[in-house]
Protein backbone atom coordinates (compact mmCIF):
# COMPACT_ATOMS: atom_id res chain seq x y z
CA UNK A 1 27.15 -26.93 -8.23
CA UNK A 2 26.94 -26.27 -4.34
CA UNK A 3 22.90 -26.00 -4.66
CA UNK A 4 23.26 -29.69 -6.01
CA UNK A 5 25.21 -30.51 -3.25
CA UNK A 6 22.60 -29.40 -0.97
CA UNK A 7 19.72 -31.47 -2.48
CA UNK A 8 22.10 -34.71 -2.77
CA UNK A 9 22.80 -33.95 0.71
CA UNK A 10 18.85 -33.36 1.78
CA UNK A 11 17.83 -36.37 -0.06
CA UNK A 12 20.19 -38.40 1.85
CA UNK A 13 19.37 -37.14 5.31
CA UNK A 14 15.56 -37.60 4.71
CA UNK A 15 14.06 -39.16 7.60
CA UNK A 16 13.76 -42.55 7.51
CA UNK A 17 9.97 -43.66 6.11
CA UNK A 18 8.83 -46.42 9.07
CA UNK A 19 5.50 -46.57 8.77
CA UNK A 20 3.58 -49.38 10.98
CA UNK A 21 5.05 -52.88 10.01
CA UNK A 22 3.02 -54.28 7.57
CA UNK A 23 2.62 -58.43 7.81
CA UNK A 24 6.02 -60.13 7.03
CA UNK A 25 4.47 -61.08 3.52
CA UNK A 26 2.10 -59.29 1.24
CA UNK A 27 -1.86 -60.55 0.62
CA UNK A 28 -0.73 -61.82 -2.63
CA UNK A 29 1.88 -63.81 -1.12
CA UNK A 30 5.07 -61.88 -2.20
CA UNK A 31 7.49 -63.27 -2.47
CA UNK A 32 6.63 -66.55 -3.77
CA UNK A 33 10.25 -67.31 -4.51
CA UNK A 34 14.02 -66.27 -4.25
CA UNK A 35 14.41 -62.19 -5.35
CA UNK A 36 17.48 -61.29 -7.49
CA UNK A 37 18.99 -57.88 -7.27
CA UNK A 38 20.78 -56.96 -10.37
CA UNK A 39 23.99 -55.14 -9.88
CA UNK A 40 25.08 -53.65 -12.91
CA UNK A 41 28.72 -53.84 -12.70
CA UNK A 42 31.46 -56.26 -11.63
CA UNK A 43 31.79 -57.87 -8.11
CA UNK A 44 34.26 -55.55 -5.73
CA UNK A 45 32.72 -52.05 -6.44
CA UNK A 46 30.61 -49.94 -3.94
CA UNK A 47 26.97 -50.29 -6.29
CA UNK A 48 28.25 -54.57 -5.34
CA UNK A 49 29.28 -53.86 -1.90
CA UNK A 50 26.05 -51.78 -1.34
CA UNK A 51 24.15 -54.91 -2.75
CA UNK A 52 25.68 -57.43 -0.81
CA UNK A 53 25.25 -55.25 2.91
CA UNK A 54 21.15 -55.18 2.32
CA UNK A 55 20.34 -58.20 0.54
CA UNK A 56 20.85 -60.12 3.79
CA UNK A 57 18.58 -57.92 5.67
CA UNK A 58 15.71 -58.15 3.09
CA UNK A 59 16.12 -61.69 2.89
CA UNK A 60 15.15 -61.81 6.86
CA UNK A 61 12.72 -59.62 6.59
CA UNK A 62 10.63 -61.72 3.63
CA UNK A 63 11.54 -65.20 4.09
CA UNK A 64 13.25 -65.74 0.76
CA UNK A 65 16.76 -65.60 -0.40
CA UNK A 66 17.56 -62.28 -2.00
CA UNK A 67 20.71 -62.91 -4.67
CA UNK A 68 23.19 -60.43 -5.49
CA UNK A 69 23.81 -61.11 -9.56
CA UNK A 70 26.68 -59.21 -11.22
CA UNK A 71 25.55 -57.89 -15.21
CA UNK A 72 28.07 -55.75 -15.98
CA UNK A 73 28.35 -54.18 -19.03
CA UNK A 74 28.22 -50.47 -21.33
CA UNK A 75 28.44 -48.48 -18.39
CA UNK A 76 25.91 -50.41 -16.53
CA UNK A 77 22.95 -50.39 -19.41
CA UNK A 78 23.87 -53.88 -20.04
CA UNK A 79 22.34 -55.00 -16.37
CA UNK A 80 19.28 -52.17 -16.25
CA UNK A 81 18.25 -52.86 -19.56
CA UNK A 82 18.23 -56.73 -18.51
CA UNK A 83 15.79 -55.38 -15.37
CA UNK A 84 13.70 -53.16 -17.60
CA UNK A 85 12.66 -56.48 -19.91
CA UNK A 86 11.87 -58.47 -16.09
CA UNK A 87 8.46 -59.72 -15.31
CA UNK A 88 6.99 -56.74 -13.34
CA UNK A 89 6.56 -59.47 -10.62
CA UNK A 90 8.63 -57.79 -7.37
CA UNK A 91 11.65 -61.10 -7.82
CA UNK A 92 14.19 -58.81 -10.08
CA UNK A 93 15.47 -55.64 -8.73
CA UNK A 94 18.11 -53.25 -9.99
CA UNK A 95 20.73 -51.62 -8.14
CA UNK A 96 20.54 -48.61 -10.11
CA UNK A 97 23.41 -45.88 -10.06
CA UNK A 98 23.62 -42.41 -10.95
CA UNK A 99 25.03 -43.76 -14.34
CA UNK A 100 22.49 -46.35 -15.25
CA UNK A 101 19.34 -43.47 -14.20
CA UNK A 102 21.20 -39.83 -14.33
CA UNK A 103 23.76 -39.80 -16.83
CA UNK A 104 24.02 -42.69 -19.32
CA UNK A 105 20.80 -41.02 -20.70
CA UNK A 106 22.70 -37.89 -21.70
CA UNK A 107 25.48 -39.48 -22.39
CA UNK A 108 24.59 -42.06 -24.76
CA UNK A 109 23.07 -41.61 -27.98
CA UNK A 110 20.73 -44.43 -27.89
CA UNK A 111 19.70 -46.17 -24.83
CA UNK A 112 18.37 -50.06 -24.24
CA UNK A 113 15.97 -48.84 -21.43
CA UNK A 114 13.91 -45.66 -20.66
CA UNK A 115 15.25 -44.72 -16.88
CA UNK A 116 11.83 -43.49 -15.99
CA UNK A 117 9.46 -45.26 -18.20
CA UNK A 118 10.63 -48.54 -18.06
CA UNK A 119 11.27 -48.40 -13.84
CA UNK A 120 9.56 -47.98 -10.25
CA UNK A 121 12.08 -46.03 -7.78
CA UNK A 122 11.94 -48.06 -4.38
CA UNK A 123 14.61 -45.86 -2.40
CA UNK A 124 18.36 -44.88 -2.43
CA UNK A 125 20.20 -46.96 -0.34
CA UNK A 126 23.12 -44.56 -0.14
CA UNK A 127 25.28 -41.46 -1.79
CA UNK A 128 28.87 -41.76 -1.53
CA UNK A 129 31.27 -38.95 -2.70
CA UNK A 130 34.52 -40.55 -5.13
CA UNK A 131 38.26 -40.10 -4.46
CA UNK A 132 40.94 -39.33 -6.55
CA UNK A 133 43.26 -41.76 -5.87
CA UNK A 134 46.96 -42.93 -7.91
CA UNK A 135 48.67 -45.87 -7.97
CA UNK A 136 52.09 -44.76 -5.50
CA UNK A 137 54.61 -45.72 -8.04
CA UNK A 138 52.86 -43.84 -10.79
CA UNK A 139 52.53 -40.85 -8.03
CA UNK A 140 56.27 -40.71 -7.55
CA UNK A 141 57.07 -41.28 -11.32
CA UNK A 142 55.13 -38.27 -11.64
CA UNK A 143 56.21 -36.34 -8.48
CA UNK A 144 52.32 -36.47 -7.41
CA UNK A 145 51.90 -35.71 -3.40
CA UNK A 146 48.61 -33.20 -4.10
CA UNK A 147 46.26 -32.25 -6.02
CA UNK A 148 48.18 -29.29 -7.33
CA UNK A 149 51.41 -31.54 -8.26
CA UNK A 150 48.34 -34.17 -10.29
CA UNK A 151 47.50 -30.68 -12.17
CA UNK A 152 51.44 -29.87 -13.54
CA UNK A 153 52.23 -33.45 -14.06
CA UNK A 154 48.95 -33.94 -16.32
CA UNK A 155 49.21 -30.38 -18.09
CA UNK A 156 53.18 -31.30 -18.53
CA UNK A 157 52.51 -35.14 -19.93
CA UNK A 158 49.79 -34.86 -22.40
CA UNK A 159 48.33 -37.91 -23.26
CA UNK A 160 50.78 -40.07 -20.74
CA UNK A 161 48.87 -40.36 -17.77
CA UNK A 162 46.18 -42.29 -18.02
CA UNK A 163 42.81 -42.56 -15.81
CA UNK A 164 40.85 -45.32 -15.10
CA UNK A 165 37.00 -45.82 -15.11
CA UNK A 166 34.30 -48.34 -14.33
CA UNK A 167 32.92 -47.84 -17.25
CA UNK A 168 31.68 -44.91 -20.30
CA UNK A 169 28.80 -42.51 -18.40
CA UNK A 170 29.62 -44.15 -14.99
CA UNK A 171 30.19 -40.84 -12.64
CA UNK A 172 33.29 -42.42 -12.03
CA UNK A 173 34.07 -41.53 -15.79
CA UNK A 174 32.29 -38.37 -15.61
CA UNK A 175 34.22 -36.86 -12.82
CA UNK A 176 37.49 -37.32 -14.23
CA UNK A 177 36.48 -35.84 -17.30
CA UNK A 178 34.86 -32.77 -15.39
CA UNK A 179 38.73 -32.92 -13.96
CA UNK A 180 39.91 -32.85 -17.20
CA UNK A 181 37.80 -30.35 -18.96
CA UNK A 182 37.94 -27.44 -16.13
CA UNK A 183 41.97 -27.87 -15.90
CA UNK A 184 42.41 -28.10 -19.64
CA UNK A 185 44.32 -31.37 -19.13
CA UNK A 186 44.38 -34.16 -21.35
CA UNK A 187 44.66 -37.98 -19.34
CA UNK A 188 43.64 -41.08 -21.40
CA UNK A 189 40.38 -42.77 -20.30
CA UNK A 190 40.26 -46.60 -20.02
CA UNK A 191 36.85 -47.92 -18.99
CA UNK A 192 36.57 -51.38 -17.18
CA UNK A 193 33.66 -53.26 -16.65
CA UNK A 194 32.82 -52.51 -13.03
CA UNK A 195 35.05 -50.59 -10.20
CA UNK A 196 36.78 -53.65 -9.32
CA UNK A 197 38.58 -54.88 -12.20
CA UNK A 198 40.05 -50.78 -12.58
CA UNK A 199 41.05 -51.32 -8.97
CA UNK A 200 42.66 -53.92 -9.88
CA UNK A 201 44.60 -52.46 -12.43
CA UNK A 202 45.45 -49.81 -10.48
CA UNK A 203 46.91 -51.99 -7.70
CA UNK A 204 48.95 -53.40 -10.14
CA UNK A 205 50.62 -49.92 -11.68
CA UNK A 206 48.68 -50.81 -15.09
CA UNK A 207 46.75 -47.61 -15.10
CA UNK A 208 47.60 -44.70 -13.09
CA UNK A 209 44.98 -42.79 -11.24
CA UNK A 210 40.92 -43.44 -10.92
CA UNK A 211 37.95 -41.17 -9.37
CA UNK A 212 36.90 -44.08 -7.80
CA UNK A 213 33.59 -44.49 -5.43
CA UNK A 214 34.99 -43.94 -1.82
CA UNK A 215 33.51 -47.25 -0.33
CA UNK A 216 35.59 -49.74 -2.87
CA UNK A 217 38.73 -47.94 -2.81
CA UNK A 218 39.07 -46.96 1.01
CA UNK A 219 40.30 -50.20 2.26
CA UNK A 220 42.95 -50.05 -0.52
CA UNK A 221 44.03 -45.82 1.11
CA UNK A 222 44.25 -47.63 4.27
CA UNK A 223 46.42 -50.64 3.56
CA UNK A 224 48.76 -47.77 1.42
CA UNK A 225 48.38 -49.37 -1.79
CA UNK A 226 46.65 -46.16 -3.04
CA UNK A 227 47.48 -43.00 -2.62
CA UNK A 228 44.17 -40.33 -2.08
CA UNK A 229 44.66 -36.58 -3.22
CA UNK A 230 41.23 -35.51 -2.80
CA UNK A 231 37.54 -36.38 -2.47
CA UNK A 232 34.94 -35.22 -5.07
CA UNK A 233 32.14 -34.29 -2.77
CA UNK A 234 31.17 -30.32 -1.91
CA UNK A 235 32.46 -31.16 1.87
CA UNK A 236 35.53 -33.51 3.57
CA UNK A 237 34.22 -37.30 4.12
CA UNK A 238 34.46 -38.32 7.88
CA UNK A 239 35.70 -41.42 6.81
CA UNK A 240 39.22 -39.36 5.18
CA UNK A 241 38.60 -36.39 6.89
CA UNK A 242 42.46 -35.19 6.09
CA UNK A 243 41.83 -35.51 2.56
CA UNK A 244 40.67 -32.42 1.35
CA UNK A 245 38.17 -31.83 -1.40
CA UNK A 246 38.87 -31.39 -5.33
CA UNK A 247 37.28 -27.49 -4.87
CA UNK A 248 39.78 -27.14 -1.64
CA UNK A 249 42.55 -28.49 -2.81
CA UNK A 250 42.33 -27.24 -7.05
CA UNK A 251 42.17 -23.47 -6.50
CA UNK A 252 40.84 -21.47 -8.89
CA UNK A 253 40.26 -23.44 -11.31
CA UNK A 254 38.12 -26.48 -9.47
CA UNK A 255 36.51 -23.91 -6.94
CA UNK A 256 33.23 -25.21 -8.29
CA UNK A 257 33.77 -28.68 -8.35
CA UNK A 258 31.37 -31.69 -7.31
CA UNK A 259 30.81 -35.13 -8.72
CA UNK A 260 28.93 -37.05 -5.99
CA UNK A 261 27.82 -40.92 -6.44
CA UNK A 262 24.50 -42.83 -5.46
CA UNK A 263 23.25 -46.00 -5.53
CA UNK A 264 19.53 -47.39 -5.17
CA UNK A 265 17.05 -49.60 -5.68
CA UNK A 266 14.54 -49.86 -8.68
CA UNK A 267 11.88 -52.59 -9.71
CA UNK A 268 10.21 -53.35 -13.52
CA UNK A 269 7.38 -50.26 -14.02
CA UNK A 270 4.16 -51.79 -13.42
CA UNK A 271 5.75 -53.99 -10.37
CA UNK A 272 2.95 -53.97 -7.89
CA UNK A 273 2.66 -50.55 -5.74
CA UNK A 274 2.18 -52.57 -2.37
CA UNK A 275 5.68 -54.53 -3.53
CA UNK A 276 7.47 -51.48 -3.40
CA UNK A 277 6.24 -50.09 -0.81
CA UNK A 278 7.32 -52.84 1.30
CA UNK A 279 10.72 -53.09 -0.11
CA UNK A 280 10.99 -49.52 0.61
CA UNK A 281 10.05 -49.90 3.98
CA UNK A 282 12.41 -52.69 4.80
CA UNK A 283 15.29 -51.55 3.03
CA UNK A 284 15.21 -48.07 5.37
CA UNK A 285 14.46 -50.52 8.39
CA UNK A 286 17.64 -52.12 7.41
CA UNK A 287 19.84 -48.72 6.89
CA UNK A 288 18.20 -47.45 10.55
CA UNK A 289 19.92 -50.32 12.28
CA UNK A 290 22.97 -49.19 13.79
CA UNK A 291 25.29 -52.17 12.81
CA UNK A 292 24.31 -51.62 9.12
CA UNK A 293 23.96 -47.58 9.01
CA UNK A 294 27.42 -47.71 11.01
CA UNK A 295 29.53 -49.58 8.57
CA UNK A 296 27.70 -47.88 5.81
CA UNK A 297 29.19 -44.67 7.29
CA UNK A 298 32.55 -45.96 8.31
CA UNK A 299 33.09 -46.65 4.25
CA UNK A 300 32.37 -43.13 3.67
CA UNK A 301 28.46 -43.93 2.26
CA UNK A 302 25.39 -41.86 3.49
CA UNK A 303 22.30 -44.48 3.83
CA UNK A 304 19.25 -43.49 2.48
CA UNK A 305 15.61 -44.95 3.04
CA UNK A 306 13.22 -42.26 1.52
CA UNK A 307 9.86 -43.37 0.42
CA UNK A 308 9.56 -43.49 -3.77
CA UNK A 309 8.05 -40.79 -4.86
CA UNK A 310 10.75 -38.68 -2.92
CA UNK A 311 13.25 -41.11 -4.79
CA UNK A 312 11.88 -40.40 -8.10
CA UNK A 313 11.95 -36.74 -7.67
CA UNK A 314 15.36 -37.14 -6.55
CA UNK A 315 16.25 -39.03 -9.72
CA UNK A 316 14.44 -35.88 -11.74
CA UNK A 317 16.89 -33.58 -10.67
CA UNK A 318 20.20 -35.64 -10.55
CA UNK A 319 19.07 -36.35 -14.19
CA UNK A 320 18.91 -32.52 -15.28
CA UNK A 321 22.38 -31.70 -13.19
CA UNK A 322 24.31 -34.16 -14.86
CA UNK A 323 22.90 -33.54 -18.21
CA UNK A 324 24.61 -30.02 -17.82
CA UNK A 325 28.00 -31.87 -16.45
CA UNK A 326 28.43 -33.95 -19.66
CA UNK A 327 27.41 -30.74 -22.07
CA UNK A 328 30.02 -28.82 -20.04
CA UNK A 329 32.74 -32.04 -19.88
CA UNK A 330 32.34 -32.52 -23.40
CA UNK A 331 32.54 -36.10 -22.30
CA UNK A 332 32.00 -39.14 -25.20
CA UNK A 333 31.68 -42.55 -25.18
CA UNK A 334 34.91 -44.04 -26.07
């Protein structure tokens, strides 16, 4: 999977697109009225926090309020299909994942939405790799301190340890089943509705480990309320760099292993090419400024910016790698 790595990598180190500013509002008069971005999951996960860090910055750049509104639900098809029935107007947006437009339409045997028919890419914001992180009392209940001592206590407690998700076909979900099906482990899955309700749980010693998105559960590795064994990303993140990755730290095994996240932005199909070209524009305006690109990094995100098209293709091929992920994971909805 390192050739994936590569292109998630590329596509998130694409130059900037920042084209001569166009007026502050399109001919038509765009936007008329406030803009809501969809996020797809519960408040307190990255695809929210992601949300929350640009919607500010559009909403100087056009004049209007830009609202962050939380529709979690079935691995985030609950808030996409929601977007996918929107007036193709420009005023609802979708903070897309690699769940709602990569895997959920592997994973799922019938889907509310068609991830390319019934959407317009605008950009990816950012990719962010996960962490595999335990709650500390379930890590020394278990003896846990690496990656290695996760492995024995798993294969050695069937069934017992159990793993938190934000959801079926999130990659949160699909990388601990990857986990699972290359170690020949068995841990019990327990989707939430969103990142931040697992965390939660986690916190609290209700579940006992997540793959969790790097950007929601950093603060929670730097207060010591979680314990990190490894990131899931082809390289270290500079934002852990002593945590090593699951394909250092695994051996033979998880030599292979890589189950990046990313996050973007997606309109109605049929939304107005000019619209999206201009939220395009300003959202990689807004992930070039150094305030916003260096808290984005310092959470262990990469910001994005490309223009659509390059988005879209991007989207092609994260579709057909994780395809072969949740043939190979034997991952179901549960």
């Amino acid at each position: 999977m390192r050739s994936n790595r590569r292109g998630f990598l590329a596509a998130c180190s694409l130059p900037l697109f920042l084209p001569a500013a166009l007026p502050a509002r399109a001919q038509s008069g765009w936007p008329g009225k406030p803009v809501r971005i969809v996020v797809p999951f519960a408040a307190g996960g990255t695809t929210d926090i992601l949300a929350r860090a640009i919607a500010p910055e559009l909403q100087k750049a056009f004049g209007q309020p830009f609202v962050v509104d939380n529709r979690p639900g079935a691995g985030g098809n609950t808030g996409a299909a929601e977007v996918a029935k929107a007036a193709a107007d420009g005023t609802t947006l979708l903070m897309g994942t690699v769940g709602t437009h990569a895997i959920n339409p592997s994973l799922y045997p019938k889907m509310p939405y068609d991830a390319v028919k019934d959407f317009a890419p605008i950009t990816l914001v950012a990719g962010v790799p996960n962490v595999v992180v335990m709650n500390p009392a379930s890590a020394a209940k278990y003896k846990v301190e690496t990656l290695p001592d996760l492995f024995r206590a798993a294969r050695g407690n069937p069934g017992k340890l159990n793993v938190a998700s934000s959801g079926n076909g999130t990659s949160i979900h699909l990388a601990a089943e990857l986990y699972k099906s290359m170690t020949g482990t068995y841990m019990l899955h327990l989707p939430y509705r969103g990142s931040g309700p697992a965390l939660i749980d986690l916190i609290a010693g209700n579940v006992d480990l997540m793959f969790d998105n790097l950007p929601s559960a950093l603060p929670h590795i730097k207060s010591g309320r979680l314990k990190a064994l490894a990131v899931t990303s082809g390289q270290r993140s500079a934002a852990l760099p002593d945590v090593p990755t699951v394909a250092e730290a695994g051996g033979a095994l998880l030599r292979n292993f890589e189950a990046s996240s990313w996050f973007g932005l997606l309109a109605p199909a049929g939304t107005p090419a000019d619209v999206v070209i201009r939220l395009q524009q300003e959202t990689a305006r807004a992930m070039a400024q150094s305030a916003v690109k260096e808290r984005l990094l310092a959470q262990g995100a990469l910001p994005g910016g490309q223009p659509p098209a390059d988005f879209a293709r991007f989207i092609d091929a994260e579709t057909k790698k994780w395809a072969q992920v949740v043939k190979a994971s034997g991952a179901k909805i549960d």
